[in-house]
Protein backbone atom coordinates (compact mmCIF):
# COMPACT_ATOMS: atom_id res chain seq x y z
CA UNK A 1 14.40 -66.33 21.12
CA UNK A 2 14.27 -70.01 22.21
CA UNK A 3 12.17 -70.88 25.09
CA UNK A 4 13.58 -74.11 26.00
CA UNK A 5 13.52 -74.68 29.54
CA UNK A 6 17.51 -75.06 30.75
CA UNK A 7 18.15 -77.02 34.07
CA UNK A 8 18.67 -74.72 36.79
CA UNK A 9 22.38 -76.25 38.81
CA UNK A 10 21.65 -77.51 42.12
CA UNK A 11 23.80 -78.31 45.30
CA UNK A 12 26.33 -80.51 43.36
CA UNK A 13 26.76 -78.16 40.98
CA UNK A 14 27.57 -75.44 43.89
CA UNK A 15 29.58 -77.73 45.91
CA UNK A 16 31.83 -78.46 42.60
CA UNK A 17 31.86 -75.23 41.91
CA UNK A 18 33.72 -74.79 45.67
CA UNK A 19 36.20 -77.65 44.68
CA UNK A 20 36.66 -75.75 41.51
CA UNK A 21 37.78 -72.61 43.09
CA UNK A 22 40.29 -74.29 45.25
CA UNK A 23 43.39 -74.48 42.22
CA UNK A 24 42.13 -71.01 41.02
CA UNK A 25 42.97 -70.21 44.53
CA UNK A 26 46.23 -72.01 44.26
CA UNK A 27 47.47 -70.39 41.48
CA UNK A 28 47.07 -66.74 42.27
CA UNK A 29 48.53 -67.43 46.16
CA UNK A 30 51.75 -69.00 44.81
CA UNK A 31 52.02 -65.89 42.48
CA UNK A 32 52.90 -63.55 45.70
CA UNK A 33 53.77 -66.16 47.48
CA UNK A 34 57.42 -66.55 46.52
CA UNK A 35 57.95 -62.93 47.04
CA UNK A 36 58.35 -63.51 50.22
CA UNK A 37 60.23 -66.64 50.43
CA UNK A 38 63.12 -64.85 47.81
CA UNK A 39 64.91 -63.93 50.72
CA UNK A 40 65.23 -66.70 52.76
CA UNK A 41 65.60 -69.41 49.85
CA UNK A 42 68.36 -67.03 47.87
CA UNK A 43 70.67 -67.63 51.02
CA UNK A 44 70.15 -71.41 51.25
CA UNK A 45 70.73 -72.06 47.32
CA UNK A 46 72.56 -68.93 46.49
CA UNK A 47 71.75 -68.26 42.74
CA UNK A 48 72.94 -65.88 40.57
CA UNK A 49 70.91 -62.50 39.36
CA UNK A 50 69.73 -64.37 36.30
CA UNK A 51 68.91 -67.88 37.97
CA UNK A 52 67.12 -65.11 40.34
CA UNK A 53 64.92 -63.71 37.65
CA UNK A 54 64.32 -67.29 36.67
CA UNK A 55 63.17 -69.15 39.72
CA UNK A 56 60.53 -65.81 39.44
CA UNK A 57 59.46 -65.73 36.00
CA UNK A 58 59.71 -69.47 34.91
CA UNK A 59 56.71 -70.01 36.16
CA UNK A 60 54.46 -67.09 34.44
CA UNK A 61 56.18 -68.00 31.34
CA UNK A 62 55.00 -72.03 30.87
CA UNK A 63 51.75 -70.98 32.59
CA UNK A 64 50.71 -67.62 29.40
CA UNK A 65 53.07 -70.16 26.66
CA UNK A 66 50.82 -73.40 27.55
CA UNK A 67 47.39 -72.07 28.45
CA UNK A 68 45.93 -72.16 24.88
CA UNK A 69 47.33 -75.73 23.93
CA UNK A 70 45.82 -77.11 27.20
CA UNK A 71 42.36 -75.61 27.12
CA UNK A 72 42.07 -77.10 23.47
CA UNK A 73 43.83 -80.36 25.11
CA UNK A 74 40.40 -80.53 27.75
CA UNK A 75 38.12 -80.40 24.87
CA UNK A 76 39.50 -83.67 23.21
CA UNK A 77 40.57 -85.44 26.15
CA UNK A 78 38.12 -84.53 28.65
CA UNK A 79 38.08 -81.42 30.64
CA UNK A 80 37.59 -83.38 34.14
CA UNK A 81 39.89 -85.93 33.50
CA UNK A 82 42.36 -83.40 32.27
CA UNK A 83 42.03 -81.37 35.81
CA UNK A 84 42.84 -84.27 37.47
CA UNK A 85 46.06 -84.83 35.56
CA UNK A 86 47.13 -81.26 36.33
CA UNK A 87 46.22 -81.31 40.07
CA UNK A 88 48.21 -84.65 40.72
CA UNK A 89 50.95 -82.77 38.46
CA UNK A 90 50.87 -79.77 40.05
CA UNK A 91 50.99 -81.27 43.83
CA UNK A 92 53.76 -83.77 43.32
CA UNK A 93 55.67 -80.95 41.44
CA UNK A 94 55.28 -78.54 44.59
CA UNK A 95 57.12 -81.45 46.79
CA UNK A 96 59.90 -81.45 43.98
CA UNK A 97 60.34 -77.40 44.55
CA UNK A 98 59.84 -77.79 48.34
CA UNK A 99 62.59 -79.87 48.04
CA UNK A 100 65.13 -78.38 45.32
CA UNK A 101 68.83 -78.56 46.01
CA UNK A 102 69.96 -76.19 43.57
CA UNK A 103 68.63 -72.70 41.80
CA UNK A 104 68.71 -74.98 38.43
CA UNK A 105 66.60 -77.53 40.06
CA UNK A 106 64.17 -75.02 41.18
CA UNK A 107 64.14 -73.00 38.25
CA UNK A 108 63.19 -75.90 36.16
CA UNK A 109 60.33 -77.16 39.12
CA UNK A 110 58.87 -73.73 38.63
CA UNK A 111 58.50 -74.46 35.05
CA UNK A 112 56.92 -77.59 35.38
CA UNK A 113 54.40 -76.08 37.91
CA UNK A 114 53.90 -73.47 35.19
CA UNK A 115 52.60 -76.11 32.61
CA UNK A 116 51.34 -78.32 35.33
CA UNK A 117 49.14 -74.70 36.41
CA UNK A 118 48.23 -74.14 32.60
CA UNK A 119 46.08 -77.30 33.25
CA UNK A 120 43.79 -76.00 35.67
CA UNK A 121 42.73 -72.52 35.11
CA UNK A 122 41.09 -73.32 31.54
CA UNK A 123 40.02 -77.08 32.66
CA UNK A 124 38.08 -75.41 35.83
CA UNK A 125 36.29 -72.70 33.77
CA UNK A 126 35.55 -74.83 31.08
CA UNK A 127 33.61 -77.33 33.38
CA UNK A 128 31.82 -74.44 35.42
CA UNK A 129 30.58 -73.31 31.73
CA UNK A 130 29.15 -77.01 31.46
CA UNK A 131 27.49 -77.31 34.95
CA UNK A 132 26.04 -73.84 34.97
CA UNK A 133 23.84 -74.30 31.85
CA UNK A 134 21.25 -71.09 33.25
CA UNK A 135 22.90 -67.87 31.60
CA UNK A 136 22.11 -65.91 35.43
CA UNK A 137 23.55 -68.71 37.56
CA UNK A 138 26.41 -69.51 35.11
CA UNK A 139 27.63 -65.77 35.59
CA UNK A 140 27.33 -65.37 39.51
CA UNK A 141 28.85 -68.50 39.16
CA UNK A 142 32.19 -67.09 36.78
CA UNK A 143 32.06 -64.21 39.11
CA UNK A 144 32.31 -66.53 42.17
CA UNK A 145 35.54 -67.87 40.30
CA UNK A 146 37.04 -64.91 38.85
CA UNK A 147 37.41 -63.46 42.62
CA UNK A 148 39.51 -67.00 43.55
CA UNK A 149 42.54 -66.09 41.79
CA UNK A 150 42.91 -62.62 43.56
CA UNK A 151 41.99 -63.96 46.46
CA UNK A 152 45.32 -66.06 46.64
CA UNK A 153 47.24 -63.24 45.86
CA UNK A 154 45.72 -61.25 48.41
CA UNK A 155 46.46 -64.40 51.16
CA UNK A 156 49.91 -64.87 49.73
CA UNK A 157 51.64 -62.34 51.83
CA UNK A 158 49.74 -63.23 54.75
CA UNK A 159 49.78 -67.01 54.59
CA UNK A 160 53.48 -66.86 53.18
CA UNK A 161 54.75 -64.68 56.25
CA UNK A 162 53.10 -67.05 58.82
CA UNK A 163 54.36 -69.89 56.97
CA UNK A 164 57.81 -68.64 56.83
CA UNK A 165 57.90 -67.45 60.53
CA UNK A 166 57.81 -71.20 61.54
CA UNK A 167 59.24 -73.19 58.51
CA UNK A 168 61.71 -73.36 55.72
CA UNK A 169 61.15 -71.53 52.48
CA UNK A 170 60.19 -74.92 51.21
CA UNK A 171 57.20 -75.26 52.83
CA UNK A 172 55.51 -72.44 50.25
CA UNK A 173 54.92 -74.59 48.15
CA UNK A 174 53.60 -77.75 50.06
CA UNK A 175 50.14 -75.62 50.46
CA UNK A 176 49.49 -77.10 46.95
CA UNK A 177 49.59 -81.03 48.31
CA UNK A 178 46.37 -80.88 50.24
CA UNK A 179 44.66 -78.66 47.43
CA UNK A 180 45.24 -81.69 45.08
CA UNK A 181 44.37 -83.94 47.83
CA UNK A 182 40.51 -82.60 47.97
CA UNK A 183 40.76 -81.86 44.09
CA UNK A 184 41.58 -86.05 43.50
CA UNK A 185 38.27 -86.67 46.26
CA UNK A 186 36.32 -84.57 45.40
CA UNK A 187 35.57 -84.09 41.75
CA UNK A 188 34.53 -87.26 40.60
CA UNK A 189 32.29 -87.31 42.94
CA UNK A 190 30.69 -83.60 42.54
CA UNK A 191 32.28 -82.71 38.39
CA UNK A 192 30.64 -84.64 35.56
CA UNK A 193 33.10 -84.98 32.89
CA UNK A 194 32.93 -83.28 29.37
CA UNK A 195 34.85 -84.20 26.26
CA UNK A 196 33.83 -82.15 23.05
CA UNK A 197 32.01 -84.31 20.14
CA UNK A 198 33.96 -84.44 16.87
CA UNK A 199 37.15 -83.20 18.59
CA UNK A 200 39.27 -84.17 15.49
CA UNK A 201 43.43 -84.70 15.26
CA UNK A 202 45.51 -83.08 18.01
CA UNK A 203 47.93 -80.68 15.71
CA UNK A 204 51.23 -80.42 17.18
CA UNK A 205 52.42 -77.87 14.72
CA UNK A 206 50.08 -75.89 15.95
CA UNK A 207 50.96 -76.22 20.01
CA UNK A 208 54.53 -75.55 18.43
CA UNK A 209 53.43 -72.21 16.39
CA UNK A 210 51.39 -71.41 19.37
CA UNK A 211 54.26 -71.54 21.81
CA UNK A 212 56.82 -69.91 19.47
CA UNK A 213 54.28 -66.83 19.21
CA UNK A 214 53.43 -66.68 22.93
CA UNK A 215 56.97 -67.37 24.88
CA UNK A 216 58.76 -64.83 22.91
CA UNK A 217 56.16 -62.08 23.40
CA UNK A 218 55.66 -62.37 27.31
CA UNK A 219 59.92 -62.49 27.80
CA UNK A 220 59.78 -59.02 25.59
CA UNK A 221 56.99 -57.80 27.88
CA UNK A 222 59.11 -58.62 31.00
CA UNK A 223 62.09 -57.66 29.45
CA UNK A 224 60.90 -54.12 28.60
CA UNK A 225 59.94 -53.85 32.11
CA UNK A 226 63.48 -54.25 33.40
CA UNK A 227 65.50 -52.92 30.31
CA UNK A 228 63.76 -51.22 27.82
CA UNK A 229 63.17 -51.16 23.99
CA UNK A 230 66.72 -52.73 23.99
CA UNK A 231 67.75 -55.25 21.00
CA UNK A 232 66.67 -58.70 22.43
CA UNK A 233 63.32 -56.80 23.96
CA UNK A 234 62.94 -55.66 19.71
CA UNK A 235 63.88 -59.10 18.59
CA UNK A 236 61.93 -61.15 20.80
CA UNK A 237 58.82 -59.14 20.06
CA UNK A 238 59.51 -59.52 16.41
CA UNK A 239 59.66 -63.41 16.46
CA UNK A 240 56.90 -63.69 18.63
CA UNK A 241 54.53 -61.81 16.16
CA UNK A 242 55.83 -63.97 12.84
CA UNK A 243 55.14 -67.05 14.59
CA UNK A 244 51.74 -65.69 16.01
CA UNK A 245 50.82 -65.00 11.65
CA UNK A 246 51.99 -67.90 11.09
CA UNK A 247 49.67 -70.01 13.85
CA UNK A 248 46.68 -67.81 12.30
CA UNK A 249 47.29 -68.88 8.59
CA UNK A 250 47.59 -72.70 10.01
CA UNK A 251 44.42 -72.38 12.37
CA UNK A 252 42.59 -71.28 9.08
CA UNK A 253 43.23 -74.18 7.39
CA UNK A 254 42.63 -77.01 9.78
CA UNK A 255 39.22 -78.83 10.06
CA UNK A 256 39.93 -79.25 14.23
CA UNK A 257 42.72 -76.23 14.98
CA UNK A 258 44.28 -75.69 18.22
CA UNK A 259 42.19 -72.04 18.29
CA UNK A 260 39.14 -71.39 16.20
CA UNK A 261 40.28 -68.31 14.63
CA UNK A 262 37.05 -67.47 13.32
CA UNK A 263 35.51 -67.25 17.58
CA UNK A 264 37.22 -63.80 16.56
CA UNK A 265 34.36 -62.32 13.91
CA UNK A 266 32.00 -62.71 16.99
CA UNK A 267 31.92 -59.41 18.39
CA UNK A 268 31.06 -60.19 21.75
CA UNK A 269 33.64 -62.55 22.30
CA UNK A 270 36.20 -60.17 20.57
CA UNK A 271 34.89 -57.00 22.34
CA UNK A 272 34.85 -58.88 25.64
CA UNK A 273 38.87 -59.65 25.64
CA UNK A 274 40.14 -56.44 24.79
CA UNK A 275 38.04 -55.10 27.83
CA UNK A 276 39.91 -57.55 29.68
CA UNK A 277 42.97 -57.20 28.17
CA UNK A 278 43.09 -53.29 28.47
CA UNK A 279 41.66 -53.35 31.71
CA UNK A 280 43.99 -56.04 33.23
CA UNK A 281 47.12 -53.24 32.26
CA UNK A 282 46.18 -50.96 35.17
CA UNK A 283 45.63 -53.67 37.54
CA UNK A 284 49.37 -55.09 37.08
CA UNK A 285 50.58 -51.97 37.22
CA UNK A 286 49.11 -50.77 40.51
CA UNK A 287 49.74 -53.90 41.90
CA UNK A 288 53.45 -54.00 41.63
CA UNK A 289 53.56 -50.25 42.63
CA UNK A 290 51.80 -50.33 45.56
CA UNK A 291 53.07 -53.53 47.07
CA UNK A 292 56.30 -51.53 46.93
CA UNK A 293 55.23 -48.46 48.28
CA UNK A 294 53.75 -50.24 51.29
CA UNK A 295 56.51 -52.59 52.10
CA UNK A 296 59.50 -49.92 51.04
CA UNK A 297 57.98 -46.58 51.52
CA UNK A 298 55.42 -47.30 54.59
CA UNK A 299 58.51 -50.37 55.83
CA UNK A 300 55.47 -52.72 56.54
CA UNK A 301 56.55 -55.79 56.89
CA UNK A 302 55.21 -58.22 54.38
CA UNK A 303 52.31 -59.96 56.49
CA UNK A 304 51.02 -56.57 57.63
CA UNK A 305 51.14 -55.07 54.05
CA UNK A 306 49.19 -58.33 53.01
CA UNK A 307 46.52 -57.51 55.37
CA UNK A 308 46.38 -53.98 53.86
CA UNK A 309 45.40 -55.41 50.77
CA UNK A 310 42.50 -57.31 52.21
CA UNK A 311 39.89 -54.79 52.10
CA UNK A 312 40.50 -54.11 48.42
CA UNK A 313 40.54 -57.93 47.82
CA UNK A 314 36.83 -57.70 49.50
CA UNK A 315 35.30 -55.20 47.37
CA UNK A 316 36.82 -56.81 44.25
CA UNK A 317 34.73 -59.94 45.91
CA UNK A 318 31.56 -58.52 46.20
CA UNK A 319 32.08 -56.59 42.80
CA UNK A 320 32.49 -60.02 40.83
CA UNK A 321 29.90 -61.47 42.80
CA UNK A 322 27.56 -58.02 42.51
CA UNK A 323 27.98 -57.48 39.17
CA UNK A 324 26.61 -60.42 37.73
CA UNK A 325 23.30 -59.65 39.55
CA UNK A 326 23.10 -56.20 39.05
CA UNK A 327 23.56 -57.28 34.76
CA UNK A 328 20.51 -59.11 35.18
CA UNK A 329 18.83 -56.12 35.13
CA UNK A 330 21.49 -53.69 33.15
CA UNK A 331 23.10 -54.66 30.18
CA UNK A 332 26.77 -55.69 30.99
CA UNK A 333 28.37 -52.80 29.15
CA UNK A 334 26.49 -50.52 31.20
CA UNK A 335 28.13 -52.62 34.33
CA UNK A 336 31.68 -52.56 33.30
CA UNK A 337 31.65 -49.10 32.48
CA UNK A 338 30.15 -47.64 35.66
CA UNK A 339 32.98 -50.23 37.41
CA UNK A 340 35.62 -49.05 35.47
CA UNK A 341 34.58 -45.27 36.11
CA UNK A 342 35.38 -46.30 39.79
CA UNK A 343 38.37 -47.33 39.23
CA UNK A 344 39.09 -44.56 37.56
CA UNK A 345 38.79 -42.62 40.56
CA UNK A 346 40.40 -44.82 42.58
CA UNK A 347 43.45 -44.47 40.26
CA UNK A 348 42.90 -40.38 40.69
CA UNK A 349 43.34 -41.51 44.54
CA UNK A 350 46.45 -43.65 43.96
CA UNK A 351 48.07 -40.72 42.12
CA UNK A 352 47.83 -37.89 45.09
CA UNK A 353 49.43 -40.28 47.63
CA UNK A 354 52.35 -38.67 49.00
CA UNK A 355 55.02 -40.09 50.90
CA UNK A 356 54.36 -39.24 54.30
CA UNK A 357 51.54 -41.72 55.37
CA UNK A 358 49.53 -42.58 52.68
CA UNK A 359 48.21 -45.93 53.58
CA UNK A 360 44.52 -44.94 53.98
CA UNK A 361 44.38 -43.12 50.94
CA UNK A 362 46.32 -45.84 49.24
CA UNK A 363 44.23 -48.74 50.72
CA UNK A 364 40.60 -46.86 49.57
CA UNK A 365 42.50 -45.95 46.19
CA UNK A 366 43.21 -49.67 45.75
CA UNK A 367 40.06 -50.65 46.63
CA UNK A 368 38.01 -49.16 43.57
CA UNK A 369 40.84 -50.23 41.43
CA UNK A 370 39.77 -53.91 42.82
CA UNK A 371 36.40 -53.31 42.40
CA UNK A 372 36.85 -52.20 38.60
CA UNK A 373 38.70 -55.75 38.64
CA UNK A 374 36.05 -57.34 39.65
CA UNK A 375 33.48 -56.44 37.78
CA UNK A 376 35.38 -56.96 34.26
CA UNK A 377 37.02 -60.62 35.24
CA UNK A 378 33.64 -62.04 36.15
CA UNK A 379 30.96 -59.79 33.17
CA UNK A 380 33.90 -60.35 30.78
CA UNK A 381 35.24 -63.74 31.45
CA UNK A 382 31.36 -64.66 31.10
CA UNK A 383 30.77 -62.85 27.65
CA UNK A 384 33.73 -64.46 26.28
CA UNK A 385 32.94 -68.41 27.25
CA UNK A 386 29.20 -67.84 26.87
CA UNK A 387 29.82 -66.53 23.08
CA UNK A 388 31.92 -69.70 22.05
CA UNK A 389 29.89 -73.24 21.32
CA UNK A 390 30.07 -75.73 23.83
CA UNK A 391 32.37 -77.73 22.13
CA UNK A 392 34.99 -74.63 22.03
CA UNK A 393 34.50 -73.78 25.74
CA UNK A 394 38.12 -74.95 26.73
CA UNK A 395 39.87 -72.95 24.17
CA UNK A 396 37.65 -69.68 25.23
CA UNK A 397 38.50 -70.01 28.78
CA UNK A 398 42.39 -70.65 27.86
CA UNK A 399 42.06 -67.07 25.49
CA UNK A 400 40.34 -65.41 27.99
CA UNK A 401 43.19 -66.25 30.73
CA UNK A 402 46.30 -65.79 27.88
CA UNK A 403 44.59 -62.05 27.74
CA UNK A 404 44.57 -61.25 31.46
CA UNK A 405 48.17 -62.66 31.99
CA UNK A 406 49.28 -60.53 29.41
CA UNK A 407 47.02 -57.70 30.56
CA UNK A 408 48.95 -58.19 34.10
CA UNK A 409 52.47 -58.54 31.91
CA UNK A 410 51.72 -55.17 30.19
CA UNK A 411 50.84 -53.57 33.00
CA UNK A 412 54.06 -54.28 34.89
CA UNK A 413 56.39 -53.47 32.21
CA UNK A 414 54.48 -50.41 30.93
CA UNK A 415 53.72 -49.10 34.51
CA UNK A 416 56.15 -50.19 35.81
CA UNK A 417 58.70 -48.34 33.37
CA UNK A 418 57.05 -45.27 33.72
CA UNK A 419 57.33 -45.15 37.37
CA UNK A 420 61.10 -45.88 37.11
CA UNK A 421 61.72 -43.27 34.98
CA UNK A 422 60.25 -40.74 37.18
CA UNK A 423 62.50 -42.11 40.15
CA UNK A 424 65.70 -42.28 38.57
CA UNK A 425 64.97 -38.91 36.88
CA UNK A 426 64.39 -37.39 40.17
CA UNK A 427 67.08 -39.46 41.95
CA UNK A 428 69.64 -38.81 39.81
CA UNK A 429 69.90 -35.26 40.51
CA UNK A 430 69.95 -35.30 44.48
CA UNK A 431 72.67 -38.09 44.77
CA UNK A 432 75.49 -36.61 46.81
CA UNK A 433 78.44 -35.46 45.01
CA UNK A 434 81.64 -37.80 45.94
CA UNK A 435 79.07 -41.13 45.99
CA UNK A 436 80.70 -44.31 45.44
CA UNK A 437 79.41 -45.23 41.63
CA UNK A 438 78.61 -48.63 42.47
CA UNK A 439 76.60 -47.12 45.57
CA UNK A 440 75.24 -44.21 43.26
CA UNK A 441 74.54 -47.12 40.51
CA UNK A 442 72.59 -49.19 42.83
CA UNK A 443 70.46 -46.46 44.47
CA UNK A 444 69.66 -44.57 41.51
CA UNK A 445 68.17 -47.69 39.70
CA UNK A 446 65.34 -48.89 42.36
CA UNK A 447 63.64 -47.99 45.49
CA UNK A 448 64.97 -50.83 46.64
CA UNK A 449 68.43 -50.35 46.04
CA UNK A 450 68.12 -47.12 47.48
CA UNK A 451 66.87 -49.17 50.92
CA UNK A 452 69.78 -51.70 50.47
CA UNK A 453 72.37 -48.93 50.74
CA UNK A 454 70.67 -46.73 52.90
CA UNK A 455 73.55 -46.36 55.31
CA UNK A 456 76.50 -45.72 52.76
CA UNK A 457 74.54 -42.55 52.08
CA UNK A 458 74.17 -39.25 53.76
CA UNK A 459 71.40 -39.10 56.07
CA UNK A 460 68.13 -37.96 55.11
CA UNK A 461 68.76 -39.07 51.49
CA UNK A 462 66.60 -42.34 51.79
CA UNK A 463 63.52 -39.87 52.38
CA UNK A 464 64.42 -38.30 48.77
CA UNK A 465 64.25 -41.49 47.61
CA UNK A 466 60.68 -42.39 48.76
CA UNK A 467 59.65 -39.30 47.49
CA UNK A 468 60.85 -39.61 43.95
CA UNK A 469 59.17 -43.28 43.90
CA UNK A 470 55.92 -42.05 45.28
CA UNK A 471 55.92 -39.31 42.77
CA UNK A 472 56.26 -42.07 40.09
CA UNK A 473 53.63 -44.22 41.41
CA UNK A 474 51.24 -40.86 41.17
CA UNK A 475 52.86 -40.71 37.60
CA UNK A 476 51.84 -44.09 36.79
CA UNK A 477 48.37 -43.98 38.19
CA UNK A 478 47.84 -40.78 36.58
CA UNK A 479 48.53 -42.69 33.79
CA UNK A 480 46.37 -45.69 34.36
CA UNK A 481 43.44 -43.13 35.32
CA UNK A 482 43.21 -41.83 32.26
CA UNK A 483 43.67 -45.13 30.01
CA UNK A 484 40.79 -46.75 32.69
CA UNK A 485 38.60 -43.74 31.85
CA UNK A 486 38.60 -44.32 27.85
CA UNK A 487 37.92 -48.10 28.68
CA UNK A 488 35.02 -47.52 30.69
CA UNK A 489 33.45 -45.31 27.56
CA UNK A 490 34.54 -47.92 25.20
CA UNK A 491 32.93 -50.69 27.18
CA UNK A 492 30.28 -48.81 26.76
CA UNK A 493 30.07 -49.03 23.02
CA UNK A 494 31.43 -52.52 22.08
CA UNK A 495 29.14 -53.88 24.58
CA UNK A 496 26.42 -51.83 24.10
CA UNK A 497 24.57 -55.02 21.76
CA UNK A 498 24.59 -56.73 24.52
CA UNK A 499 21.49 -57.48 26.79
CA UNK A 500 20.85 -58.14 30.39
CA UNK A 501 22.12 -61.51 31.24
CA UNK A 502 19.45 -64.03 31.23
CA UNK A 503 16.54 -61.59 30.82
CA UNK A 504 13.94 -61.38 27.86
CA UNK A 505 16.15 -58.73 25.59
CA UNK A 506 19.01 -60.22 26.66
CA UNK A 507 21.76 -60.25 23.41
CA UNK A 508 21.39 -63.69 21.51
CA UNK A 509 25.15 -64.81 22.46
CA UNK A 510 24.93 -68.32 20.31
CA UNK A 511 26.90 -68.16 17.59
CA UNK A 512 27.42 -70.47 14.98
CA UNK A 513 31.01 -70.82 13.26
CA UNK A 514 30.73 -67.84 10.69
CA UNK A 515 30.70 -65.49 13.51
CA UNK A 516 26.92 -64.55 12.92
CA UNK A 517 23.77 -65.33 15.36
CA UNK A 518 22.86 -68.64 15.35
């Protein structure tokens, strides 16, 4: 093992390390965000169901389709420089949405902030791979970052509801100007720039490929979610996987590619994003579900749901930050399994809520779900930029964050569809005979149709209704619990070659391009 003596980061290096959370924070808070400003901004621009979906999902889409090509984009043009770009992109963007007109003009804003957003998440990562060369401080310091993202969501609610209690729905999105105010200050001051040596052509065949594979797949992931296996669900999925072959074959035969396809013979770096992959399925899931069960089935309105979800958002902060630590001394596969065996029961919690005030139960249930969270975003996010060369740290970071969004994608549409089914299973036999069929339509599909026409139904019915969705949110997390359970013993095993971070028998995690220890 080499005993070169690596600079330990000092206060710059922590300071940037703030500034680099700030977008992370960014991103994840204008996630919820806009769940809250739906309302308010469908009656001023009025858009149809499917310029609905689109104003929701535009966003998510550019961000999973463009994450690869701009981590790769860092490498040759400069990972600081390339932050930069995004965060003047991504604020003057936000003014454009503040200040869309139409559903079309907002639809296509929340595109732009997608790609603009695709910019920072890799770019940030990337650079805190660079700064933290010590293998301990490097991973308190991923963990430190990995908690930013859910830390916006977790603030969405709250900062969206006290933001929409005195302003337009516009105003959402002007949180991101003074972010990329401090971002443009800031980092050149506190960042050093890094551009990877022998960076080679920019292939845009490949960003082509690589968005042909990746679009097509996330809009049959959502799709399911809402519609099931249907045709263009099929189809999509289809396409998506041709074009993903077909980015492989090209990657293989390119001196610079867009993704080292050969990262994937390492086995830590492999090992490290299914964990985060699989894992990241639960936590969509119970997100979604119990959002909905605390703002539909508790009627909480959406700033004092959001501070319900604080205390999970804590643990999953002192998790990511905890974990790192405790690997020091454990090897990380022993970490994310004992995390993930939490979760588990936390997911055993989730699924014996019943209808009649659950919160506590739901809120502790939640909370080792989080902390499961936290452990595998900052152990695993580490694993996988620490096992890639230097030069290759900006495509890591952008796989590592394509996994978790499709993790979260997965989780809603698989989760999410089993939950459904239970409800309209249940619902559809105790609607009243004589209902309307476009009341009886409405009802039986969601929760919160069944809310929206409340009072064209007999009374009590509502109270059916929250059962039968609280009975497939225990589904669901029944579910998740035992999927979370066969992660944490196969964390376990694909991890077990790896040592305690930074210690003496820590896991040689230098590779060199054949896959094999360097």
């Amino acid at each position: 093992m080499s005993t070169t003596t690596v600079r330990r980061a000092g206060a710059r290096e922590w300071g940037g390390l703030a500034v680099l959370s700030l977008p992370t924070v960014l991103l994840g808070l204008d996630v919820t965000v806009l769940y809250l400003a739906l309302p308010s901004l469908s009656e001023d621009l009025r858009p149809s169901g499917t310029q609905e979906l689109w104003i929701m999902d535009a966003y998510g889409f550019m961000i999973a389709g463009f994450l690869l090509t701009m981590g790769t984009l860092g490498d040759r043009i400069g990972r600081r420089r390339l932050l930069m770009i995004g965060a003047v992109s991504f604020g003057a963007v936000s003014v454009l949405a503040a200040c869309s007109t139409s559903a079309d003009m907002l639809i296509a804003t929340r595109a732009a902030l997608g790609i603009a957003g695709a910019t920072l998440m890799p770019s940030t990562l990337a650079l805190i791979s660079n700064m933290f060369a010590d293998l301990r401080q490097r991973s308190l310091a991923i963990g430190v970052w990995a908690t930013s993202f859910a830390l916006g969501m977790a603030l969405g609610p709250v900062v969206g509801g006290v933001m929409l209690d005195h302003f337009w729905w516009g105003s959402v999105f002007l949180l991101a100007v003074p972010v990329a105010i401090v971002l443009l200050v800031a980092t050149p001051a506190l960042i050093p720039e890094y551009r990877a040596p022998r960076s080679g052509r920019f292939d845009l065949l490949s960003v082509t490929l690589s968005l042909i594979a990746i679009l097509p797949v996330v809009y049959a992931v959502k799709r399911f979610a809402k519609d099931g296996p249907d045709g263009p669900t099929v189809a999509a999925a289809v396409i998506g996987l041709v074009f993903a072959v077909l980015f492989v074959r090209r990657q293989g035969t390119l001196v610079s590619p867009l993704l080292d396809v050969r990262l994937f013979t390492d086995r830590t770096f492999s090992s490290a994003l299914s964990v985060l992959l699989i894992g990241l399925v639960g936590v969509g899931g119970s997100m979604l579900l119990i959002t909905q069960q605390l703002q539909l089935v508790e009627g909480l309105p959406p700033v004092e749901a959001g501070l319900w979800m604080g205390p999970p958002a804590l643990l999953m902060f002192l998790a990511a930050i905890g974990s790192p630590l405790v690997a020091r001394r454990v090897p990380p596969g022993v970490v994310v399994a004992a995390a993930l065996a939490l979760s588990t029961v936390g997911y055993v919690l989730l699924a014996l809520v019943d209808a009649s005030g659950g919160i506590a139960l739901m809120v502790i249930g939640f909370g080792l779900v989080y902390l499961g969270l936290g452990a595998i975003a900052a152990l695993g996010t580490d694993l996988v930029v620490g096992a890639a060369p230097a030069e290759k740290a900006g495509s890591a970071s952008a796989m590592s964050e394509t996994v978790q969004e499709l993790g979260l994608a997965l989780g809603v549409a698989i989760l999410g569809s089993t939950a459904t089914a239970v409800y309209r299973g249940r619902v559809d036999k105790e609607i009243p005979a004589g209902t309307p069929s476009e009341v009886a339509g409405v009802a039986g599909d969601s929760l919160a149709g069944a809310v929206a026409s409340a009072q064209r139904m007999p009374a009590g019915w509502l109270d059916v209704a929250k059962e039968a969705a609280t009975s497939g949110m225990n589904t669901a997390m029944a579910v998740a619990a035992v999927c979370t359970l066969a992660l944490s013993f196969l964390s376990a095993v694909v991890l077990r070659h790896v040592g305690a971070i930074g210690g003496d028998s820590a896991a040689d995690t230098s590779y060199d391009h054949s896959g094999k220890h360097s």
